[in-house]
Protein backbone atom coordinates (compact mmCIF):
# COMPACT_ATOMS: atom_id res chain seq x y z
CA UNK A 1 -34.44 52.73 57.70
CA UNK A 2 -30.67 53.44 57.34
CA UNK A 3 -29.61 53.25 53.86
CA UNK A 4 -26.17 51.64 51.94
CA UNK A 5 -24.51 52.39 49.06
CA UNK A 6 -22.39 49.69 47.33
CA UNK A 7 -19.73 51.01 45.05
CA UNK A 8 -18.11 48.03 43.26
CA UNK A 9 -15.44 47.48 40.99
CA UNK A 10 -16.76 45.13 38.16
CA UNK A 11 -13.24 44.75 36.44
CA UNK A 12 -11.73 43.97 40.23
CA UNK A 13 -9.98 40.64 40.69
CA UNK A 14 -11.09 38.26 38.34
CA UNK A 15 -14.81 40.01 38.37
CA UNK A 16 -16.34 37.57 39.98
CA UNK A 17 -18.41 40.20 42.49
CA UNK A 18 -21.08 40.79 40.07
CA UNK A 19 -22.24 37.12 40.77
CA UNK A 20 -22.39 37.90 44.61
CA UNK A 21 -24.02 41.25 43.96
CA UNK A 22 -28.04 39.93 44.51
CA UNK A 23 -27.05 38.03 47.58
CA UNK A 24 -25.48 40.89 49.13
CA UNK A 25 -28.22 43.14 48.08
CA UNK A 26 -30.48 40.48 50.08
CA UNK A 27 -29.06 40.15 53.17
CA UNK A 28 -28.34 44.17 53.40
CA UNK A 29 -31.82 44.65 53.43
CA UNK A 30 -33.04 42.14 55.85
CA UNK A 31 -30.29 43.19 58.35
CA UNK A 32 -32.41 47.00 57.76
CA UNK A 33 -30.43 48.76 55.29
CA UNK A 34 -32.30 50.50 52.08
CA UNK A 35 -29.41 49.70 49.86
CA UNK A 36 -28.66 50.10 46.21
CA UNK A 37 -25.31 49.56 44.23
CA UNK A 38 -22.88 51.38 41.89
CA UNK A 39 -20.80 49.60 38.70
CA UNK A 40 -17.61 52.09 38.63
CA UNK A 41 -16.84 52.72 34.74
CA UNK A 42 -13.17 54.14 34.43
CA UNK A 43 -10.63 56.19 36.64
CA UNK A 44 -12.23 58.55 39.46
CA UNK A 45 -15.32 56.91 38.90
CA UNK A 46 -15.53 55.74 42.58
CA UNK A 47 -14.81 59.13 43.67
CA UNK A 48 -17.54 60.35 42.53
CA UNK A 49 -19.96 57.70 43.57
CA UNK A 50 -18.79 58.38 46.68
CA UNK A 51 -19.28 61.94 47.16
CA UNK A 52 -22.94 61.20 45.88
CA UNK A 53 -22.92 59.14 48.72
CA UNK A 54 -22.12 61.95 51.15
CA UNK A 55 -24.43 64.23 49.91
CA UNK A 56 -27.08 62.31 50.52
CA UNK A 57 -26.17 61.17 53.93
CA UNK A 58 -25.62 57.22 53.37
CA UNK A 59 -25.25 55.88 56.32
CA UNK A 60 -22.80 53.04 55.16
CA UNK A 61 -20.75 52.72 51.80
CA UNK A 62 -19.20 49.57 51.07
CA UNK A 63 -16.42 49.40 48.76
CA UNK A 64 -15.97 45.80 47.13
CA UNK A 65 -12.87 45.98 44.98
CA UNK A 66 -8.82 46.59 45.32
CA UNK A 67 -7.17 49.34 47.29
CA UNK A 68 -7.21 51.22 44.13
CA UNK A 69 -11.22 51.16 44.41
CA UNK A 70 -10.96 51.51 48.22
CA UNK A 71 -8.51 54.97 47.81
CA UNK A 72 -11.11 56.51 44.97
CA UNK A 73 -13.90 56.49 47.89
CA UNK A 74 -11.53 57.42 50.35
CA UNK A 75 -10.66 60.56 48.48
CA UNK A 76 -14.38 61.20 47.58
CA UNK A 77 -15.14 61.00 51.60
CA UNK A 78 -12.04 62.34 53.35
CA UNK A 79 -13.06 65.98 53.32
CA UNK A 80 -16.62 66.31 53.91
CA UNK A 81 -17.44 66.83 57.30
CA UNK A 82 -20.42 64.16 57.47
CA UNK A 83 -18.57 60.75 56.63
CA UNK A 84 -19.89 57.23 55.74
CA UNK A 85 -18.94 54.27 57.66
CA UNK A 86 -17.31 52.15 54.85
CA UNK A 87 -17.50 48.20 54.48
CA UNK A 88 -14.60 46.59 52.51
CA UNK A 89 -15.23 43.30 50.31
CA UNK A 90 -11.89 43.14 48.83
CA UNK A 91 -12.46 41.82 45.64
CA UNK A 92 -8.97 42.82 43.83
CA UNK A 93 -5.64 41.61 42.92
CA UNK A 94 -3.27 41.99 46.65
CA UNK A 95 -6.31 43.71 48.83
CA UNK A 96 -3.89 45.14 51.27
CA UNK A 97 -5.55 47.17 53.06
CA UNK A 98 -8.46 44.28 53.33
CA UNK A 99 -6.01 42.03 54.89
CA UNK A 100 -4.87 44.78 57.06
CA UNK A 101 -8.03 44.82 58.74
CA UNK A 102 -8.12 40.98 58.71
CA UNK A 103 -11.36 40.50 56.17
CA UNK A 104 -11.18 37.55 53.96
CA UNK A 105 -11.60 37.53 50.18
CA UNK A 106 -14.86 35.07 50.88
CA UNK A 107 -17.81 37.80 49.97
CA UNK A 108 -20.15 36.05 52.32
CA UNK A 109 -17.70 36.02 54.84
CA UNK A 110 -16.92 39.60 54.55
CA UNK A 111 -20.37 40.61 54.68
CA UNK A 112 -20.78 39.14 57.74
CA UNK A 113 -18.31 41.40 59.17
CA UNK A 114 -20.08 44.22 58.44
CA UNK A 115 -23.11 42.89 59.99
CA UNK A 116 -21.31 42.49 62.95
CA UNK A 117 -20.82 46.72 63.31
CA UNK A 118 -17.63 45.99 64.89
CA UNK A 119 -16.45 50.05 64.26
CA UNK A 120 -13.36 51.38 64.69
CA UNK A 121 -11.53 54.78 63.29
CA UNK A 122 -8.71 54.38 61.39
CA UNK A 123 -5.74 56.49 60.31
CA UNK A 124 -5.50 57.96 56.96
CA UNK A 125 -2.92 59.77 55.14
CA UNK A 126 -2.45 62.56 52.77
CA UNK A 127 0.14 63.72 50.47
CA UNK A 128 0.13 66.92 47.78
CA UNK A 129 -3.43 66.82 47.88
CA UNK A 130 -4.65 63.34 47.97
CA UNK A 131 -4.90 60.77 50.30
CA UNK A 132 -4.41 57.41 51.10
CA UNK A 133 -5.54 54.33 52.97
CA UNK A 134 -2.43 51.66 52.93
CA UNK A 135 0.58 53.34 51.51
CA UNK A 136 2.82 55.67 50.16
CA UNK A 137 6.14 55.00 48.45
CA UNK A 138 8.43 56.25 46.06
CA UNK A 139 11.77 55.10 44.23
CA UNK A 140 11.97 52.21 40.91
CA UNK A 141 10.82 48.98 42.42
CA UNK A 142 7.53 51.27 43.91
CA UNK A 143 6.35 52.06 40.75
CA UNK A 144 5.54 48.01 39.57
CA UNK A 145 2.28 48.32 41.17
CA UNK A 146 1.35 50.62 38.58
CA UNK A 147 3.07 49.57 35.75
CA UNK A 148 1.78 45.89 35.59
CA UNK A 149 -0.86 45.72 32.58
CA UNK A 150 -4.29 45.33 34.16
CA UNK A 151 -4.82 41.66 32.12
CA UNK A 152 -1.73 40.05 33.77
CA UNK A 153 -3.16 40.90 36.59
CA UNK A 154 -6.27 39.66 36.39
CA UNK A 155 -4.64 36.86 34.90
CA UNK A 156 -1.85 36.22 37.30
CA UNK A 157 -2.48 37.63 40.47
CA UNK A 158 -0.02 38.57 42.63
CA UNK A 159 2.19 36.36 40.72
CA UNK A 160 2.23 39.33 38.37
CA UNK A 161 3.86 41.73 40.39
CA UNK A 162 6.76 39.20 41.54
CA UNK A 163 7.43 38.69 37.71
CA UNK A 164 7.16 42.51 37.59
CA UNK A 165 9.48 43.10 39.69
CA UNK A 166 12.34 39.85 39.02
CA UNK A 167 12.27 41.72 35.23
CA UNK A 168 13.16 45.70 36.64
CA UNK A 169 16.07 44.43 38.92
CA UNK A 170 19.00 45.02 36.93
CA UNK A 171 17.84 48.51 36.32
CA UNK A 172 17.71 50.09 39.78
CA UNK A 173 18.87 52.67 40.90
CA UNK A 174 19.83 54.86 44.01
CA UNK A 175 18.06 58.10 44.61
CA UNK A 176 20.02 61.38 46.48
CA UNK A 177 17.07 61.88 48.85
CA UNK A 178 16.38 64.35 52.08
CA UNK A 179 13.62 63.11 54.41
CA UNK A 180 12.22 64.87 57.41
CA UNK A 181 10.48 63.00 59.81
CA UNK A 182 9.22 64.93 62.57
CA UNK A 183 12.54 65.99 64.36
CA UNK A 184 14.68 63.93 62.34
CA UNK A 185 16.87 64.20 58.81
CA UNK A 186 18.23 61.79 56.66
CA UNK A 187 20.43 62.40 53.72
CA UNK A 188 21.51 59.89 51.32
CA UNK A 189 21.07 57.81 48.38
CA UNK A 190 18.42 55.41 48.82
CA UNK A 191 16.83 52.52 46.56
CA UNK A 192 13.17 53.24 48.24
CA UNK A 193 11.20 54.54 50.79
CA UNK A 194 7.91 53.03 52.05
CA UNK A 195 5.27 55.20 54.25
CA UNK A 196 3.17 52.43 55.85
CA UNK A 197 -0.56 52.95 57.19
CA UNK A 198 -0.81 49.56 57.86
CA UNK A 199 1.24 45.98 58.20
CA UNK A 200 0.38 44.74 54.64
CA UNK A 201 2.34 46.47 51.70
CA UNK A 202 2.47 44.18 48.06
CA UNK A 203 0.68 41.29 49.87
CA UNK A 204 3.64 41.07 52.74
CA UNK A 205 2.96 41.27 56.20
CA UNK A 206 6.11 41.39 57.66
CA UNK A 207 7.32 44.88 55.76
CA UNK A 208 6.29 46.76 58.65
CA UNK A 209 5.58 44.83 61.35
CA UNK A 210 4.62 47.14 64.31
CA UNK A 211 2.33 49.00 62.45
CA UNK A 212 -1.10 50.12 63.56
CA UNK A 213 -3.60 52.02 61.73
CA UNK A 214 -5.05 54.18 64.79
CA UNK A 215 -2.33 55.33 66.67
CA UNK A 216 -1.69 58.79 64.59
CA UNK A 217 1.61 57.62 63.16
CA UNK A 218 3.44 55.94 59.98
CA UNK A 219 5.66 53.55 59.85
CA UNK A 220 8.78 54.62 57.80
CA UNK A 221 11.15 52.20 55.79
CA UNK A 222 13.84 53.85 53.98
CA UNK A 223 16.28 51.36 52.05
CA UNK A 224 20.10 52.93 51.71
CA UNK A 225 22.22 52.44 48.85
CA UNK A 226 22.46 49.03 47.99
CA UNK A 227 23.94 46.75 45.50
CA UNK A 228 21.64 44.21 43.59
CA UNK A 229 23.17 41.19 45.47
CA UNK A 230 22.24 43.57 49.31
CA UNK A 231 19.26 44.42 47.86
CA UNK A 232 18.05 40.36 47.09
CA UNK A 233 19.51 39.69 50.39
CA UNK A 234 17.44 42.57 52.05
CA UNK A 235 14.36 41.44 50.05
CA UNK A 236 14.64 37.92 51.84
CA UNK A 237 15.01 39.25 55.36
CA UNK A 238 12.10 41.19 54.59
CA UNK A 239 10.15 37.98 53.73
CA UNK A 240 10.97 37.32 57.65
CA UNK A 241 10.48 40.62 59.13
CA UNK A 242 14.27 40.64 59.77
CA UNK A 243 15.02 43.62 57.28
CA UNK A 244 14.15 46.13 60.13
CA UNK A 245 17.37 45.41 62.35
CA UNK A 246 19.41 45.68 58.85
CA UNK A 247 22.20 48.22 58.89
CA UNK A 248 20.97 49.40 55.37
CA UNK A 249 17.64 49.92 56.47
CA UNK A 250 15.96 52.75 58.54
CA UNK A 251 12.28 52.03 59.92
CA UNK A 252 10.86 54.24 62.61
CA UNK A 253 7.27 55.81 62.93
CA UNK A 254 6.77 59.59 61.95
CA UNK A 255 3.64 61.72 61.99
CA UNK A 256 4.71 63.81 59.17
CA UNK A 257 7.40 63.33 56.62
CA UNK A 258 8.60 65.20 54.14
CA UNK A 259 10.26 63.69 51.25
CA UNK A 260 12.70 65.59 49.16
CA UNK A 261 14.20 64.13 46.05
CA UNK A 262 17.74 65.52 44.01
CA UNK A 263 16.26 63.41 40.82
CA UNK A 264 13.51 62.44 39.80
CA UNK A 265 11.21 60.10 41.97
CA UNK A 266 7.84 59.13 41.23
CA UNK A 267 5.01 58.92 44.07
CA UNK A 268 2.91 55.41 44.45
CA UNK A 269 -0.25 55.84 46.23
CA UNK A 270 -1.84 52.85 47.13
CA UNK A 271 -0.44 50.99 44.35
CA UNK A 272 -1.04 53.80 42.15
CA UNK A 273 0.77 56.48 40.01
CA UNK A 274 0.51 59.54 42.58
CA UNK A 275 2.59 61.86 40.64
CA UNK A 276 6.78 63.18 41.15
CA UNK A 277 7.64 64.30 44.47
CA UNK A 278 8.77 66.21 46.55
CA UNK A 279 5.65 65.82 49.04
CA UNK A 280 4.94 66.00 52.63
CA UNK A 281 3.13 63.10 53.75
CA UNK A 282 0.52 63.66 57.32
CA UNK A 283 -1.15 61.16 59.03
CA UNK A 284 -5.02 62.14 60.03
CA UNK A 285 -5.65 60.19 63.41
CA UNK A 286 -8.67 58.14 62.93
CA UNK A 287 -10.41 60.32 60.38
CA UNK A 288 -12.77 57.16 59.00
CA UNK A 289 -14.71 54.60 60.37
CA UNK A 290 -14.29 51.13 59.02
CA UNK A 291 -15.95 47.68 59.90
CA UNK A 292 -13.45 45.90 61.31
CA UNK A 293 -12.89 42.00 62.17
CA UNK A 294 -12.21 40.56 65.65
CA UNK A 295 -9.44 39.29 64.33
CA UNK A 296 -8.01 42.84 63.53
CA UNK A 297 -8.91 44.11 67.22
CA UNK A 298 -6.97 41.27 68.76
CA UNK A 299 -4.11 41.98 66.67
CA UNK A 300 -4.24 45.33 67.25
CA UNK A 301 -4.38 44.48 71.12
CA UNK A 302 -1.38 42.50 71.02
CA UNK A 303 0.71 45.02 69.05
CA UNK A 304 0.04 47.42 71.75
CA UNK A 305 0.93 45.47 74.54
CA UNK A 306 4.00 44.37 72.46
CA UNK A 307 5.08 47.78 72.22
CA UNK A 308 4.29 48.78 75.58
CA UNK A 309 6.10 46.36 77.28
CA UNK A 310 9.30 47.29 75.10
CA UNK A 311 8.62 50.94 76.51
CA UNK A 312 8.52 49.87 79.74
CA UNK A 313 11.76 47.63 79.30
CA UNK A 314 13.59 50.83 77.62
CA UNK A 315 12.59 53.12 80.40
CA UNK A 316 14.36 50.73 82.58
């Protein structure tokens, strides 16, 4: 019999997993999995649960929280050279990497998905020695991910982070920044920089639209100097997915990129504090294998043949 692990977040979202827990339990073993499930109790918690995991050769860990739950198992599976197939139930505040991979918030739904061993191997990236799933950012507005208290979360949802955000405005600030990315420089002040695993960053989809998570690269945004009335007007193109065509904005995909600050710049990872840069950030072509929807496959599909019909057109 192959055997699960779930590793679940019981503070996640507005914790109402724990009531789903015995159904999911049920229907795990009837589809033939020996499976038995792990409360996380603080920071690095999930980690941990899931390098138990490893050890003793799970055949499937699913993960039902936020991406912060989803990056603690992550970093507890990236090295080992056996590695889990992990389910997602997203079950936290935004879930980005969860509606990445196009799997609803329903649990029942999202189990199903999993029962449907659709596999694929996904991209992952790493950065001074830990990795991440969905992305990796740095400059002011970057570190409200973090910085919103975990009860106005709960409370708010992603609400929270919009009133966040509206309150640090006035107080950004440009960066002096060098970034490598793969053959390329820049050098400037900038207001951000995003490194994108996937299409969903804060809940938006449009932020980088022509990323995919298999293809061995990032997508990088890197916002220039702006003033606060740019910067709103930026912000609302980005609602669009017009930002990218902006003259103030640089997005391009990168397998490695190193980012080198002249002040100090704090790292988000996933949504979390990540420590002060510099870093170099690497992609790892599809180091994991996740359960993914149909709907994320056809997406993925059409991406591709977006792209490679622009190819095409440009070699022309």
């Amino acid at each position: 019999m192959k055997k699960a692990r779930i590793i679940y977040n019981p503070t996640a979202g507005r914790e109402t997993f724990r009531r789903d827990l015995p159904k999911v339990l049920e229907r795990l073993e009837l589809a033939g999995y020996e499976t038995s499930a792990h409360a996380t109790t603080g920071e690095g918690n999930a980690t941990e649960a899931a390098k138990t995991a490893v050890e003793r050769r799970h055949d499937l860990v699913i993960v039902a929280g936020g991406d912060g739950t989803i990056n603690e198992v992550v970093q507890g599976i990236a090295e080992a050279e056996y590695r889990p197939k992990l389910g997602i139930i997203p079950a936290g505040t935004t879930n980005d990497f969860a509606r990445a991979l196009s799997i609803p918030r329903d649990t029942k739904k999202a189990v199903d998905i999993i029962l449907q061993d659709n596999i694929k191997a996904l991209d992952i990236g790493k950065v001074n020695g830990h990795y991440f799933i969905n992305i990796a950012g740095g400059g002011d507005l970057t570190e409200l991910t973090y910085d919103v208290p975990i009860k106005l979360k709960s409370a708010l949802g992603q609400l929270a982070y919009y009133i966040k955000g509206i309150e640090m405005l006035p107080s950004l600030k440009p960066v002096p920044t060098v970034i490598e990315y793969d053959d390329h420089v820049f050098e400037g002040e900038i207001m951000l920089f995003l490194v994108a695993n996937t299409n969903s960053v804060g809940g938006f989809e449009k932020l980088a639209p022509d990323a995919l998570i298999d293809d061995g690269y990032f997508d990088l945004l890197i916002l220039k100097k702006t003033n606060l009335a740019e910067f709103l007007r930026i912000a609302s193109l980005g609602l669009r997915g017009s930002h990218i065509e902006d003259e103030n904005v640089i997005y391009t995909q990168a397998k490695r990129i190193k980012v080198m600050p002249k002040d100090q710049m704090l790292l988000n990872i996933d949504g979390e504090y990540g420590g002060e840069l510099p870093g170099e950030l690497i992609n790892l072509k599809q180091h994991i294998q996740f359960f993914v929807s149909d709907s994320f496959i056809a997406r993925e599909a059409k991406i591709k043949g977006y792209l490679e019909r622009e190819e095409r057109n440009e070699a022309y």
